[in-house]
PDB file of N, CA and C in Angstrom:
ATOM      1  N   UNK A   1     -14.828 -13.095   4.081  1.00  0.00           N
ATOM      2  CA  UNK A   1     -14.246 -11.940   4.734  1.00  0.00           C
ATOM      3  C   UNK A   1     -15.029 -11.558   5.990  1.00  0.00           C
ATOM      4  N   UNK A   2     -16.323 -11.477   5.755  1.00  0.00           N
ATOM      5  CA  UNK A   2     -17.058 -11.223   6.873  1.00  0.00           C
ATOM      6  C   UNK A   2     -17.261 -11.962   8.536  1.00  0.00           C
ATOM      7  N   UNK A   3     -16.462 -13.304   7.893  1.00  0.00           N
ATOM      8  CA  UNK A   3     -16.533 -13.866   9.410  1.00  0.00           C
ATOM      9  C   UNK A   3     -15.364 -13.608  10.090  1.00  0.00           C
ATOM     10  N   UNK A   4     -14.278 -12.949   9.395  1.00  0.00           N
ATOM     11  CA  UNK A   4     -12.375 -12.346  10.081  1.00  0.00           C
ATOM     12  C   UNK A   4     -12.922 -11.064  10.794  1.00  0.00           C
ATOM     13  N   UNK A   5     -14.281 -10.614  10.604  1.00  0.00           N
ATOM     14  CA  UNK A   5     -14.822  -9.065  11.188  1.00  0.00           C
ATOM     15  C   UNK A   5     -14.824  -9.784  12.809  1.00  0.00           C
ATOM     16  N   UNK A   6     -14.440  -8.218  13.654  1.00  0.00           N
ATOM     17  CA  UNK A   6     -14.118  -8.701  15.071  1.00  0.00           C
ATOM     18  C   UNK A   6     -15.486  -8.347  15.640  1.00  0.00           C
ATOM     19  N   UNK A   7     -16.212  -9.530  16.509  1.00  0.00           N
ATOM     20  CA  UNK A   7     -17.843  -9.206  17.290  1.00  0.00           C
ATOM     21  C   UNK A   7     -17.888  -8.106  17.844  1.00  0.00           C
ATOM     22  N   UNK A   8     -18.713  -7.053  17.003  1.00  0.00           N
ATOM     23  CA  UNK A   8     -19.477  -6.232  18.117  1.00  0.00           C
ATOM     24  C   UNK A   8     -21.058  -6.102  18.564  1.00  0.00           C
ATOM     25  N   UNK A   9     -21.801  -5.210  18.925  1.00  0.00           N
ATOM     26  CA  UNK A   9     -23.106  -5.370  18.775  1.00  0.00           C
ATOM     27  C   UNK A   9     -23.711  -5.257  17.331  1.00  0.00           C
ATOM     28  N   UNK A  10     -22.828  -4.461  16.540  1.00  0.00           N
ATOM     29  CA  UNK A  10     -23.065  -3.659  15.552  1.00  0.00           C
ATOM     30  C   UNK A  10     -23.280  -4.953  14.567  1.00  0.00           C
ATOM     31  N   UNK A  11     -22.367  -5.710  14.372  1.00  0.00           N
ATOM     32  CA  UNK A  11     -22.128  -7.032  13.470  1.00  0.00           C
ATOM     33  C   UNK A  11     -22.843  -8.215  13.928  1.00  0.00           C
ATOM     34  N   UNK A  12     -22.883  -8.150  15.128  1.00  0.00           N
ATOM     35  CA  UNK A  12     -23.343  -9.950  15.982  1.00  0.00           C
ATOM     36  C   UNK A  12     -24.369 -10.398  15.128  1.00  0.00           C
ATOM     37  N   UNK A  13     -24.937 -11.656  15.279  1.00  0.00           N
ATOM     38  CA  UNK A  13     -26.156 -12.119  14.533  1.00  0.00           C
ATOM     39  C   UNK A  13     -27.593 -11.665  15.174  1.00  0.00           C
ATOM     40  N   UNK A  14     -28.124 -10.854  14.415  1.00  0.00           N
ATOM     41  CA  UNK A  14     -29.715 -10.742  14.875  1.00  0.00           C
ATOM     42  C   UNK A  14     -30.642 -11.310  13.382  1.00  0.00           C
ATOM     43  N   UNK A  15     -31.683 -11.030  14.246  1.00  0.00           N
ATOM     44  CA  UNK A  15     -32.830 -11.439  13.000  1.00  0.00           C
ATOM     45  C   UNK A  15     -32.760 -10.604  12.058  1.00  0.00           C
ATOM     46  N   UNK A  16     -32.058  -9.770  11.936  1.00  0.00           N
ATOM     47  CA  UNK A  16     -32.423  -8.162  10.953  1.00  0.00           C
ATOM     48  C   UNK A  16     -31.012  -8.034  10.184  1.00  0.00           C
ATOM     49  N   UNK A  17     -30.032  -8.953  10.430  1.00  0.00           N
ATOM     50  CA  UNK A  17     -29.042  -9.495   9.629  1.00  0.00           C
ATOM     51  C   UNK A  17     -28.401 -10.799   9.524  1.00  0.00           C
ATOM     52  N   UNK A  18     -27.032 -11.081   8.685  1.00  0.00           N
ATOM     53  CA  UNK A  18     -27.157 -12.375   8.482  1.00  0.00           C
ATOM     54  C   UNK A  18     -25.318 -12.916   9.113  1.00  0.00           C
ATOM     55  N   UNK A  19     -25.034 -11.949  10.312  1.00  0.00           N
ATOM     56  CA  UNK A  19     -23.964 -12.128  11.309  1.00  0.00           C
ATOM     57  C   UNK A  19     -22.721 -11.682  10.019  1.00  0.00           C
ATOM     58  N   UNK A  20     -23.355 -10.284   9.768  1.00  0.00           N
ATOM     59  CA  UNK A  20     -22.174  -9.634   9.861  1.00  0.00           C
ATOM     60  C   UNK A  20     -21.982  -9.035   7.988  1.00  0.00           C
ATOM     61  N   UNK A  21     -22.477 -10.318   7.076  1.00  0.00           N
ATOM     62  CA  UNK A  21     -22.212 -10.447   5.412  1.00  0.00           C
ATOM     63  C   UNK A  21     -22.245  -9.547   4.991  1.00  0.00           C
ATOM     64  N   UNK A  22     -23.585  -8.783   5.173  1.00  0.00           N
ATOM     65  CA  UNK A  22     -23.730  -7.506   4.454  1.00  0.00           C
ATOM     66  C   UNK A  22     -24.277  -6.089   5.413  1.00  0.00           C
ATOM     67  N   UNK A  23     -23.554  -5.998   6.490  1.00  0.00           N
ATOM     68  CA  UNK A  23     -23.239  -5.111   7.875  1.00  0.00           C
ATOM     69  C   UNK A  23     -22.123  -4.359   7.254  1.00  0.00           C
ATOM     70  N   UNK A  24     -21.857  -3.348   7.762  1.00  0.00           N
ATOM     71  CA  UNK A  24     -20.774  -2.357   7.665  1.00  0.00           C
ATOM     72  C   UNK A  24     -20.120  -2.489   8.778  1.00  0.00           C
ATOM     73  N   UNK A  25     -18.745  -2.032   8.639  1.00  0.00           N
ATOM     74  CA  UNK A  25     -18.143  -2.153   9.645  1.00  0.00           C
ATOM     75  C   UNK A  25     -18.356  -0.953  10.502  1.00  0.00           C
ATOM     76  N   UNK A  26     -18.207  -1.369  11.851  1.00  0.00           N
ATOM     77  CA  UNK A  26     -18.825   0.006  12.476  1.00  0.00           C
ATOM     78  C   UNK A  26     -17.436   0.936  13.276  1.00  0.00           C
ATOM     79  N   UNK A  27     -17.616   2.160  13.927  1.00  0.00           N
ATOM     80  CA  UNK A  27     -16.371   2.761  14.240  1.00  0.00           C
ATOM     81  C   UNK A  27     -15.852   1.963  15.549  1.00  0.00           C
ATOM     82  N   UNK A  28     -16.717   1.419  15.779  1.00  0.00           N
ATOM     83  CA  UNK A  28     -15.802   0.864  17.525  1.00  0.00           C
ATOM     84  C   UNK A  28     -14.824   0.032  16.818  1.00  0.00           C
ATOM     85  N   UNK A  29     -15.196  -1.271  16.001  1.00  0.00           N
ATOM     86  CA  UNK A  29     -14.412  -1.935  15.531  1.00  0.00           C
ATOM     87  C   UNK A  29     -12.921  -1.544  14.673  1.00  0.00           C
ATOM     88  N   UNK A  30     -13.263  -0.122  13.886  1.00  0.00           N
ATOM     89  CA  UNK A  30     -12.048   0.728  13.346  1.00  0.00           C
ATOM     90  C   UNK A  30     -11.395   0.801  14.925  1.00  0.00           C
ATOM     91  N   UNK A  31     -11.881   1.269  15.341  1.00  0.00           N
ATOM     92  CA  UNK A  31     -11.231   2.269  16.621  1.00  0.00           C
ATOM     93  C   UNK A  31     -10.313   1.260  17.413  1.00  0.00           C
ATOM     94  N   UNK A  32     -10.772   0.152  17.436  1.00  0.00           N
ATOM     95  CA  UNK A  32     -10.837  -0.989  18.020  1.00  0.00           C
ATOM     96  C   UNK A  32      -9.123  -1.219  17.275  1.00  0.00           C
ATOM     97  N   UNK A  33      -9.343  -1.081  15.794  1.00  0.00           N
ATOM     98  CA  UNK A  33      -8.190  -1.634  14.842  1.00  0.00           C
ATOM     99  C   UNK A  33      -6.760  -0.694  15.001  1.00  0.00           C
ATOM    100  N   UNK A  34      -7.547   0.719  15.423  1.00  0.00           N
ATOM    101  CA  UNK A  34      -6.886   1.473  15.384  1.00  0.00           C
ATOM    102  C   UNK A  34      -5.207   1.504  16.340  1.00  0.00           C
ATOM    103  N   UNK A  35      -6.376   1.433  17.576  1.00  0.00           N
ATOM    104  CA  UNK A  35      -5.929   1.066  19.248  1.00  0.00           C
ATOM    105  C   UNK A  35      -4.749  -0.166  19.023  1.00  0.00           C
ATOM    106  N   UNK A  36      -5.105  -1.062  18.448  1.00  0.00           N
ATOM    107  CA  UNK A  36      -4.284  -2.190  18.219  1.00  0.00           C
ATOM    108  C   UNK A  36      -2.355  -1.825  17.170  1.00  0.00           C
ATOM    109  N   UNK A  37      -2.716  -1.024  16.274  1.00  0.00           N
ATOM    110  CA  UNK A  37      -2.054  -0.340  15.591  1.00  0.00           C
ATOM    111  C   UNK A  37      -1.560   0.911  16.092  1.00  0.00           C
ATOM    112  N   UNK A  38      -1.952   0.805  17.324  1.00  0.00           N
ATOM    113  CA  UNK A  38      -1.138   1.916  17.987  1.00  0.00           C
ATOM    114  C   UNK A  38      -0.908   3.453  17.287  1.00  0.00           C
ATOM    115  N   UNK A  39      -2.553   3.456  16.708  1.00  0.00           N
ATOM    116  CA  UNK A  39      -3.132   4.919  15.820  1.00  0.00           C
ATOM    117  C   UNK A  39      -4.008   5.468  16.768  1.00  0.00           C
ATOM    118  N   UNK A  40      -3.855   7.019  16.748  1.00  0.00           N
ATOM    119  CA  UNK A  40      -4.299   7.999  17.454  1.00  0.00           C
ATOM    120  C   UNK A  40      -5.575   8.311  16.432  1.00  0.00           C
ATOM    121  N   UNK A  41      -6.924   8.175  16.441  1.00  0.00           N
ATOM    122  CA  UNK A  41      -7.436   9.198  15.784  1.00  0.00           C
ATOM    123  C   UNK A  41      -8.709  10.025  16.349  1.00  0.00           C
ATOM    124  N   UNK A  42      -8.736  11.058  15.527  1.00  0.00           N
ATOM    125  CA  UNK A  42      -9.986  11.844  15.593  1.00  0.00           C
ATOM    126  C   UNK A  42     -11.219  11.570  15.436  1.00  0.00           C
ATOM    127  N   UNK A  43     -12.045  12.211  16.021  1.00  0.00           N
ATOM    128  CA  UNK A  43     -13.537  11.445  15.975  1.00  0.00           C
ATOM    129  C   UNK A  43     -13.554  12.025  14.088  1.00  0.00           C
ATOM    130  N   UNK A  44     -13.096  12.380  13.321  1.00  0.00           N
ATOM    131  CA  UNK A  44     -13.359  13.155  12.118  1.00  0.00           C
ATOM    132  C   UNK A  44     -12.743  11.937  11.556  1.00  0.00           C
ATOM    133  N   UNK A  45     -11.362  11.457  11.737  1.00  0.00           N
ATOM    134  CA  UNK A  45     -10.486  10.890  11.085  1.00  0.00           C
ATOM    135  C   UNK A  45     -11.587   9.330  11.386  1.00  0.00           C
ATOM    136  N   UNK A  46     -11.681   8.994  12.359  1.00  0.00           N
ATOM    137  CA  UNK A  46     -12.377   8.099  12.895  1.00  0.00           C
ATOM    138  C   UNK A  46     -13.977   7.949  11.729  1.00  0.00           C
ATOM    139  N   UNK A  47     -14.460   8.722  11.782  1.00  0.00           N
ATOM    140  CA  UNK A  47     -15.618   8.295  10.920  1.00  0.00           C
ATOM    141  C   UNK A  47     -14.971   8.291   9.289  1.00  0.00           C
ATOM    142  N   UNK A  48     -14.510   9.125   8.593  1.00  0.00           N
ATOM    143  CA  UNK A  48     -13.355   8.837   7.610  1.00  0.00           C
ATOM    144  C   UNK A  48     -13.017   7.455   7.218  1.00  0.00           C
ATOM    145  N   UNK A  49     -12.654   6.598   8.004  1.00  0.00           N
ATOM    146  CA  UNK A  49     -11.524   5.964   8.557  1.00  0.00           C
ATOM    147  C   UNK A  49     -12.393   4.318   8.348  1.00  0.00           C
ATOM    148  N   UNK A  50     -13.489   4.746   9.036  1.00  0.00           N
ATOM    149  CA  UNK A  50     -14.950   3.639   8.748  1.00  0.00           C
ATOM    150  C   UNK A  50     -14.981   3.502   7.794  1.00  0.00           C
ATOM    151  N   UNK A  51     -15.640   4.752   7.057  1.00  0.00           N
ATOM    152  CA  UNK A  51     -16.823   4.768   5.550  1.00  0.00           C
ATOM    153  C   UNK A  51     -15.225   4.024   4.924  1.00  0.00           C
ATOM    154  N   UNK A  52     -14.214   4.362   4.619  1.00  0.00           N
ATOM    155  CA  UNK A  52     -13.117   3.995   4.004  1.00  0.00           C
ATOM    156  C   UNK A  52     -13.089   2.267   4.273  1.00  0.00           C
ATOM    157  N   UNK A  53     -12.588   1.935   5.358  1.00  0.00           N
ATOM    158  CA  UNK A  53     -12.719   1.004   5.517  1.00  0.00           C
ATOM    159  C   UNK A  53     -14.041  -0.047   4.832  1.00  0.00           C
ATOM    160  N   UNK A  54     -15.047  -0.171   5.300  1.00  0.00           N
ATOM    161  CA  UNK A  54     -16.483  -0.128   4.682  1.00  0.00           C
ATOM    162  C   UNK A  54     -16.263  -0.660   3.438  1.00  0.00           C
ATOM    163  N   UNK A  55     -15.884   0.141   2.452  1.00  0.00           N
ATOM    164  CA  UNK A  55     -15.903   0.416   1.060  1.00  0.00           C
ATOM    165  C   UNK A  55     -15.057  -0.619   0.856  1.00  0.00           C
ATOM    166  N   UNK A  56     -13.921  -0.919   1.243  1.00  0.00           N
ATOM    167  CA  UNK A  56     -12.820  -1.871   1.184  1.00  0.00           C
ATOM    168  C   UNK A  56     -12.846  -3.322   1.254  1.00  0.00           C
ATOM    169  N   UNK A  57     -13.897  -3.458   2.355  1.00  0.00           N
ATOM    170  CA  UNK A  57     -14.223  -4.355   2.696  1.00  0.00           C
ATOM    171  C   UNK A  57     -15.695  -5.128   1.812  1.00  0.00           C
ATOM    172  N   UNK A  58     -16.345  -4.304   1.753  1.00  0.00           N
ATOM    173  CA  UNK A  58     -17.479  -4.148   0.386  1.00  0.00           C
ATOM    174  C   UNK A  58     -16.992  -4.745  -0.790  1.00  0.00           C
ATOM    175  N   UNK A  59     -15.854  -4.402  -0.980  1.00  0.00           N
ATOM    176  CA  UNK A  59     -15.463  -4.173  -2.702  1.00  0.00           C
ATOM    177  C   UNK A  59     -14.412  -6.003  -2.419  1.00  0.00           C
ATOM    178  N   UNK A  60     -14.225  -6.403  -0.937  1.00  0.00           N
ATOM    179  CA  UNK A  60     -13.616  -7.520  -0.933  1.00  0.00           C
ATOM    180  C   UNK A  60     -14.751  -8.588  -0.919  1.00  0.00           C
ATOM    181  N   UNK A  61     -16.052  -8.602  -0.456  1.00  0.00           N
ATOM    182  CA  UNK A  61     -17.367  -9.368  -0.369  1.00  0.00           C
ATOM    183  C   UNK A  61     -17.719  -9.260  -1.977  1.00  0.00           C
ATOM    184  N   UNK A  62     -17.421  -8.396  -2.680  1.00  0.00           N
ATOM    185  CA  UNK A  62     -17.688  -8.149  -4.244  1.00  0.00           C
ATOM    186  C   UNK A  62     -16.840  -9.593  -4.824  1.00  0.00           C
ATOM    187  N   UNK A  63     -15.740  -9.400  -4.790  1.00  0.00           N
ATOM    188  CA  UNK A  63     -14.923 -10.362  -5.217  1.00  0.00           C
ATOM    189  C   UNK A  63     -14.754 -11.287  -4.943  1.00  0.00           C
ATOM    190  N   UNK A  64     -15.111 -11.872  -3.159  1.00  0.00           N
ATOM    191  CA  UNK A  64     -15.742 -12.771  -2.875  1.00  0.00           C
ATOM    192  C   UNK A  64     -16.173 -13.900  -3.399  1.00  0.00           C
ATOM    193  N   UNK A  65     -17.587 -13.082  -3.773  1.00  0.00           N
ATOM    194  CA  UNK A  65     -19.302 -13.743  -4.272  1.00  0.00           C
ATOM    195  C   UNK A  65     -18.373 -14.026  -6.073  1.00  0.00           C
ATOM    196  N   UNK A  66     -17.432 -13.885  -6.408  1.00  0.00           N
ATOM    197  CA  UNK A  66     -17.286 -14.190  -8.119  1.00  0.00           C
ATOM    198  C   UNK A  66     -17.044 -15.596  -7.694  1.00  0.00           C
ATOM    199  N   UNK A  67     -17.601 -16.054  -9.021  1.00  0.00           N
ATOM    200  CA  UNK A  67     -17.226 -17.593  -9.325  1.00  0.00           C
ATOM    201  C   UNK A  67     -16.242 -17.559 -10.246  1.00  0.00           C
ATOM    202  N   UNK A  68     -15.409 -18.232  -9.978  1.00  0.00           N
ATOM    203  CA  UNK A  68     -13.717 -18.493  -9.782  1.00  0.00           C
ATOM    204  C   UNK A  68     -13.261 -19.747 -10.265  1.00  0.00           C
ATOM    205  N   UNK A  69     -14.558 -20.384 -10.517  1.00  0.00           N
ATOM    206  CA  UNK A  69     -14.414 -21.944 -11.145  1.00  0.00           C
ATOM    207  C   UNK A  69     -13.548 -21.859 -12.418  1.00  0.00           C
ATOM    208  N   UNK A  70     -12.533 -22.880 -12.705  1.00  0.00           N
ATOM    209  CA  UNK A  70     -11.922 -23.026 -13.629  1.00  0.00           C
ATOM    210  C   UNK A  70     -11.132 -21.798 -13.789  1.00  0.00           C
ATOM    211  N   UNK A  71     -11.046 -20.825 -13.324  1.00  0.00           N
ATOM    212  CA  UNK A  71     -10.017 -19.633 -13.756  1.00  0.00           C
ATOM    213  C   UNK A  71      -8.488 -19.787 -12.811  1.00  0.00           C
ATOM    214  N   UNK A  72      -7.905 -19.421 -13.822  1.00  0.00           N
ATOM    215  CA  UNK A  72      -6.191 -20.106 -13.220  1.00  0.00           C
ATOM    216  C   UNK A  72      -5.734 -19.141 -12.764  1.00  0.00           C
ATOM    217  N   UNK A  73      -5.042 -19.198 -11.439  1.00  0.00           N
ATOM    218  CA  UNK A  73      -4.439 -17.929 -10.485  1.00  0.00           C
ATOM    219  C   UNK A  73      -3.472 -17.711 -11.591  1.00  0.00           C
ATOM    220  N   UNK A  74      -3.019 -16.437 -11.454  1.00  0.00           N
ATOM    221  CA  UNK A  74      -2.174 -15.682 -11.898  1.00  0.00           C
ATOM    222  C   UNK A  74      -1.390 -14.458 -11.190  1.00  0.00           C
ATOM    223  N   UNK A  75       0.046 -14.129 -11.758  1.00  0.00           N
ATOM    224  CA  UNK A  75       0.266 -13.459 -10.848  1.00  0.00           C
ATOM    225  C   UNK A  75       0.428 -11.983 -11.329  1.00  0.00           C
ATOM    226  N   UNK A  76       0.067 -11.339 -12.330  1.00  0.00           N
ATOM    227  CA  UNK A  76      -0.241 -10.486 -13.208  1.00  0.00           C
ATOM    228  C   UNK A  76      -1.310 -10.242 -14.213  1.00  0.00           C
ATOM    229  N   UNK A  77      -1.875  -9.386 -14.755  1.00  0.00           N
ATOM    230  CA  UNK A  77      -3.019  -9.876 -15.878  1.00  0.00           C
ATOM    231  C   UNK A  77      -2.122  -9.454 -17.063  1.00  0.00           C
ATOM    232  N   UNK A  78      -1.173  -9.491 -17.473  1.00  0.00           N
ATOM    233  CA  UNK A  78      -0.504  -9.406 -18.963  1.00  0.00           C
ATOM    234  C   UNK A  78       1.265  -9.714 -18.333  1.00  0.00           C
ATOM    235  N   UNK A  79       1.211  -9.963 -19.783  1.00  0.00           N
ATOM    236  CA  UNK A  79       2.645 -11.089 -19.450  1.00  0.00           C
ATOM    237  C   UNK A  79       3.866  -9.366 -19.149  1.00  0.00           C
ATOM    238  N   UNK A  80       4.780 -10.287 -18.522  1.00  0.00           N
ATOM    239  CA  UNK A  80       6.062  -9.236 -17.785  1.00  0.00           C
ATOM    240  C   UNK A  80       6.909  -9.058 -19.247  1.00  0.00           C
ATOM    241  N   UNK A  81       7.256  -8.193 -19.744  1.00  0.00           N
ATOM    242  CA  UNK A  81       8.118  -7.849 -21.118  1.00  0.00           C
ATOM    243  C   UNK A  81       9.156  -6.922 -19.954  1.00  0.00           C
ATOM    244  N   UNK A  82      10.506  -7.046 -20.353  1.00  0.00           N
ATOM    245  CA  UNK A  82      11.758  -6.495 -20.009  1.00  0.00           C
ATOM    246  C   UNK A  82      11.442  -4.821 -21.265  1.00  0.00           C
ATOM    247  N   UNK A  83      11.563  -4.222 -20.503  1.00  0.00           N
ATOM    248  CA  UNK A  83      11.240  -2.907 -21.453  1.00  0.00           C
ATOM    249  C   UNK A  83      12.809  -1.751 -21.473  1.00  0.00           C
ATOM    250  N   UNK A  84      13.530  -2.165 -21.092  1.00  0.00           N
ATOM    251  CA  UNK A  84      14.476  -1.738 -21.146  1.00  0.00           C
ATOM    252  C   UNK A  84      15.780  -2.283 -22.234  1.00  0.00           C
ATOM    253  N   UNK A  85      16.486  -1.415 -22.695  1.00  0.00           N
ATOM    254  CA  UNK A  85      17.319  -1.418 -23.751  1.00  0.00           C
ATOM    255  C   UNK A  85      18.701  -2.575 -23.194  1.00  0.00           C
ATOM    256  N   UNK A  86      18.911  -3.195 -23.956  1.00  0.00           N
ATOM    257  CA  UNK A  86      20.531  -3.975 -24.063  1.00  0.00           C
ATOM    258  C   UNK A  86      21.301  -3.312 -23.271  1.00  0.00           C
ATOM    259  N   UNK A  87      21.844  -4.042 -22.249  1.00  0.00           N
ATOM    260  CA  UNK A  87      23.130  -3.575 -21.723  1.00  0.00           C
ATOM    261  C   UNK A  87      24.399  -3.736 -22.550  1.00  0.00           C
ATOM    262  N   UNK A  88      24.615  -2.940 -23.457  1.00  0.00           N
ATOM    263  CA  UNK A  88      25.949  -3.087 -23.929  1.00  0.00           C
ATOM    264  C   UNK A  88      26.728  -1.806 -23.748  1.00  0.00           C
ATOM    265  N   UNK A  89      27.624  -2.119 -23.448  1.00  0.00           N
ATOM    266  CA  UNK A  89      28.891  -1.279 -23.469  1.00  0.00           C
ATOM    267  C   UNK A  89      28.797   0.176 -24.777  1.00  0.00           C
ATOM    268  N   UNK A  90      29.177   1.438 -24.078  1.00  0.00           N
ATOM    269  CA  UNK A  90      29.212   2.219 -25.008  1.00  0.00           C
ATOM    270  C   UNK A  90      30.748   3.010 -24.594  1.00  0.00           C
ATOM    271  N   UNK A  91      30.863   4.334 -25.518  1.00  0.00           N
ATOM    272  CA  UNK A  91      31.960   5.003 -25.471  1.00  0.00           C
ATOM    273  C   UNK A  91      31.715   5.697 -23.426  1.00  0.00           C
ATOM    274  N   UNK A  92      32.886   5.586 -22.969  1.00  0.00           N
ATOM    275  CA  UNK A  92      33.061   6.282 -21.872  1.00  0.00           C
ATOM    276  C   UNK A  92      32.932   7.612 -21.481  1.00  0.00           C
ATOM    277  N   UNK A  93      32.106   8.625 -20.781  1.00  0.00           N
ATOM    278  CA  UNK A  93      32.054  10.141 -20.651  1.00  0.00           C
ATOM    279  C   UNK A  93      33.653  10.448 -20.542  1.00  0.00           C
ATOM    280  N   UNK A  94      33.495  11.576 -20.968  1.00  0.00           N
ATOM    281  CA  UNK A  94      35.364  11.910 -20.804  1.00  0.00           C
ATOM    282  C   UNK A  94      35.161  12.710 -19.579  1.00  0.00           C
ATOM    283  N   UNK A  95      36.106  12.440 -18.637  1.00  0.00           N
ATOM    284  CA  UNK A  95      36.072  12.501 -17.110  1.00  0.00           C
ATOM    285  C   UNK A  95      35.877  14.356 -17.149  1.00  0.00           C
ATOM    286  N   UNK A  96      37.284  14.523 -17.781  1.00  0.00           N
ATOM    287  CA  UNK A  96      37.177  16.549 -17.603  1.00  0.00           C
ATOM    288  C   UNK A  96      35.644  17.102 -18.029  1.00  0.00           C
ATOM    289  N   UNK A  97      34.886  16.445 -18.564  1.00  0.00           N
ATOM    290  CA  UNK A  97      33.687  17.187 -18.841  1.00  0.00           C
ATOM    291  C   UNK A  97      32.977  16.755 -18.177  1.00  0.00           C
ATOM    292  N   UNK A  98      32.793  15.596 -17.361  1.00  0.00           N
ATOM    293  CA  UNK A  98      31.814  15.040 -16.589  1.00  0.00           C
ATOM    294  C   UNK A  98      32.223  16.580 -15.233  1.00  0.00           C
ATOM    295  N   UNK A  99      33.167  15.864 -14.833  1.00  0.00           N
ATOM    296  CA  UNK A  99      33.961  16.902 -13.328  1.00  0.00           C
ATOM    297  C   UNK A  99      32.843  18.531 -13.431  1.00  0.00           C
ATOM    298  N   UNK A 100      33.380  19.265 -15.132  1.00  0.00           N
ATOM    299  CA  UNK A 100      33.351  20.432 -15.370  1.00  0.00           C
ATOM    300  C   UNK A 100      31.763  21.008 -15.213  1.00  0.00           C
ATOM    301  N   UNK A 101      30.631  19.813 -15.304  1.00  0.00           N
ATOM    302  CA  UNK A 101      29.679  20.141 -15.202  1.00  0.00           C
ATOM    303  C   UNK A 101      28.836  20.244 -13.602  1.00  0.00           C
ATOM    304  N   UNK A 102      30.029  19.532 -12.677  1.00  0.00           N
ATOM    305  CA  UNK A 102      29.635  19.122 -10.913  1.00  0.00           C
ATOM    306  C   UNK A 102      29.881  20.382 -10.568  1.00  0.00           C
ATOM    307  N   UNK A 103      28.589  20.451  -9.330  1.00  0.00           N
ATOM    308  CA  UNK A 103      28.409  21.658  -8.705  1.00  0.00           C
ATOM    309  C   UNK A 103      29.576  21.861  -7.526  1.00  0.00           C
ATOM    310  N   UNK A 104      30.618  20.805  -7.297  1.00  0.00           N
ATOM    311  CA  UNK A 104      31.620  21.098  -6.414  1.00  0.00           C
ATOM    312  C   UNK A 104      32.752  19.883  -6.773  1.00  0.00           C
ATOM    313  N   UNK A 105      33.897  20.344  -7.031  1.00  0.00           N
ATOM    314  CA  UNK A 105      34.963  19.218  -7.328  1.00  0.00           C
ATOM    315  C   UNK A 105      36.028  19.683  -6.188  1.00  0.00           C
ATOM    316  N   UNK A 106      36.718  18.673  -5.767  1.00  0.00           N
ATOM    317  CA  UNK A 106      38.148  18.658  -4.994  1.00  0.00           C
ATOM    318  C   UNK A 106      38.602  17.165  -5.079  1.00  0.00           C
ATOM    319  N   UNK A 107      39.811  17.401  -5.424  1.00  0.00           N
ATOM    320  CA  UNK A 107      41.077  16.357  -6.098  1.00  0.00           C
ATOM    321  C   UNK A 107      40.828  15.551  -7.069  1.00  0.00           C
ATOM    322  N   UNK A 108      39.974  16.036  -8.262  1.00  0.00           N
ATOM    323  CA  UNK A 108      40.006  15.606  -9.133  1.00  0.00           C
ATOM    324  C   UNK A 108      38.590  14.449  -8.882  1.00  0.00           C
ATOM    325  N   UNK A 109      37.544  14.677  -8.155  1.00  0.00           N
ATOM    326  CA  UNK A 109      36.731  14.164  -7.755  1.00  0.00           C
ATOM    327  C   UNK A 109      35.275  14.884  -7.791  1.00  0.00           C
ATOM    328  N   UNK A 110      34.078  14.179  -7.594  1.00  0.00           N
ATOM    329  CA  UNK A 110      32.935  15.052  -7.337  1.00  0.00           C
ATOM    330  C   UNK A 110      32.949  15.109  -5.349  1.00  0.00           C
ATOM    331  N   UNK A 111      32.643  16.612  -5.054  1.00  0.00           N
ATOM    332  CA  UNK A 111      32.799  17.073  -3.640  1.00  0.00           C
ATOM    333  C   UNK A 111      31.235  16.518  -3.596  1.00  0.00           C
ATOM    334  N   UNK A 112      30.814  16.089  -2.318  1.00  0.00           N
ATOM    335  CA  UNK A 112      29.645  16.053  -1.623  1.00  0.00           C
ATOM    336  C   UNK A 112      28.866  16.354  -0.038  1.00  0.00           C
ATOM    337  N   UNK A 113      28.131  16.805   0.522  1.00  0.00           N
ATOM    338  CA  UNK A 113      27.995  17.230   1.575  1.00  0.00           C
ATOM    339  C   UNK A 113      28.439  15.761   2.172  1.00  0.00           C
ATOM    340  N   UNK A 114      28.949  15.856   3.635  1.00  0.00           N
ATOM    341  CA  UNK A 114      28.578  14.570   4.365  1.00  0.00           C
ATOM    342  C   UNK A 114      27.498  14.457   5.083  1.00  0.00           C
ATOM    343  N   UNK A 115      27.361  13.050   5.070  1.00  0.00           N
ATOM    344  CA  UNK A 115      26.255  12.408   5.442  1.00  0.00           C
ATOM    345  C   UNK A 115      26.263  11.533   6.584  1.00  0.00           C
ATOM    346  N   UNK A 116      25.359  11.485   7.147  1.00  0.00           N
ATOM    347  CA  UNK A 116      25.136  10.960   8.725  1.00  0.00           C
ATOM    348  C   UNK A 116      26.054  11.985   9.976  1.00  0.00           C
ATOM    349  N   UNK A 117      26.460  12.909   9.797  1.00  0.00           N
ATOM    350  CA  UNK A 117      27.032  13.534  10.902  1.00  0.00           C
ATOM    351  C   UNK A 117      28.677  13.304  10.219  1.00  0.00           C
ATOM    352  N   UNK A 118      28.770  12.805   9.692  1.00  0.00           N
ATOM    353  CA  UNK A 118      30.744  12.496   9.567  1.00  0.00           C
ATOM    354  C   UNK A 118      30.828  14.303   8.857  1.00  0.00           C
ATOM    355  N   UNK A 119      32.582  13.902   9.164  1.00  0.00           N
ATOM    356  CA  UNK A 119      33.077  15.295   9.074  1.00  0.00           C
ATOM    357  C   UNK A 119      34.263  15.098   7.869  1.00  0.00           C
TER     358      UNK A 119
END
């Protein structure tokens, strides 16, 4: 993950890190992400926005570093069960009581506001 981080001074390789692995991401580079995404932010939202980021990115170098040997991708961790009841056919609502309970009927129909501008 750490080498997809975009060069700044903050990340580059010095002697006092190891180009970037275990660096935080810094705000130019948010800001940087931001600008690109065509996001407005606050110097508040902006530091926010880091530490958040940061953490994200942290917790992706976490998962990273696992050894992964022999473990089989998957695309869930417990199997998919249909949790819903049989579609079968039951007795029909009887229409006059369905109608009798709508907050507006005309011609034997449910009334509804219109929608999108129609009249």
């Amino acid at each position: 993950m750490s080498d997809r981080l975009p060069k700044s001074p903050d990340n580059a390789k010095s002697p006092n890190n190891d180009g970037g692995a275990n660096q935080r991401i810094s705000a130019d580079d948010v800001a940087k992400v931001a600008n690109l995404s065509r996001l407005t932010l606050d110097a508040d939202e902006l530091d926010l926005f880091t530490h958040q980021l940061a953490d994200i990115l942290d917790h992706a170098r976490d998962i990273e570093a696992l050894d992964l040997e022999g473990v089989e991708p998957m695309a869930r961790p417990l199997p998919l069960v249909n949790v819903f009841r049989a579609d079968e056919p039951g007795e029909p609502l009887d229409r006059a009581e369905v109608l009798a309970a709508a907050p507006s009927v005309e011609n034997n129909q449910f009334r509804v506001p219109p929608s999108l501008g129609e009249r």
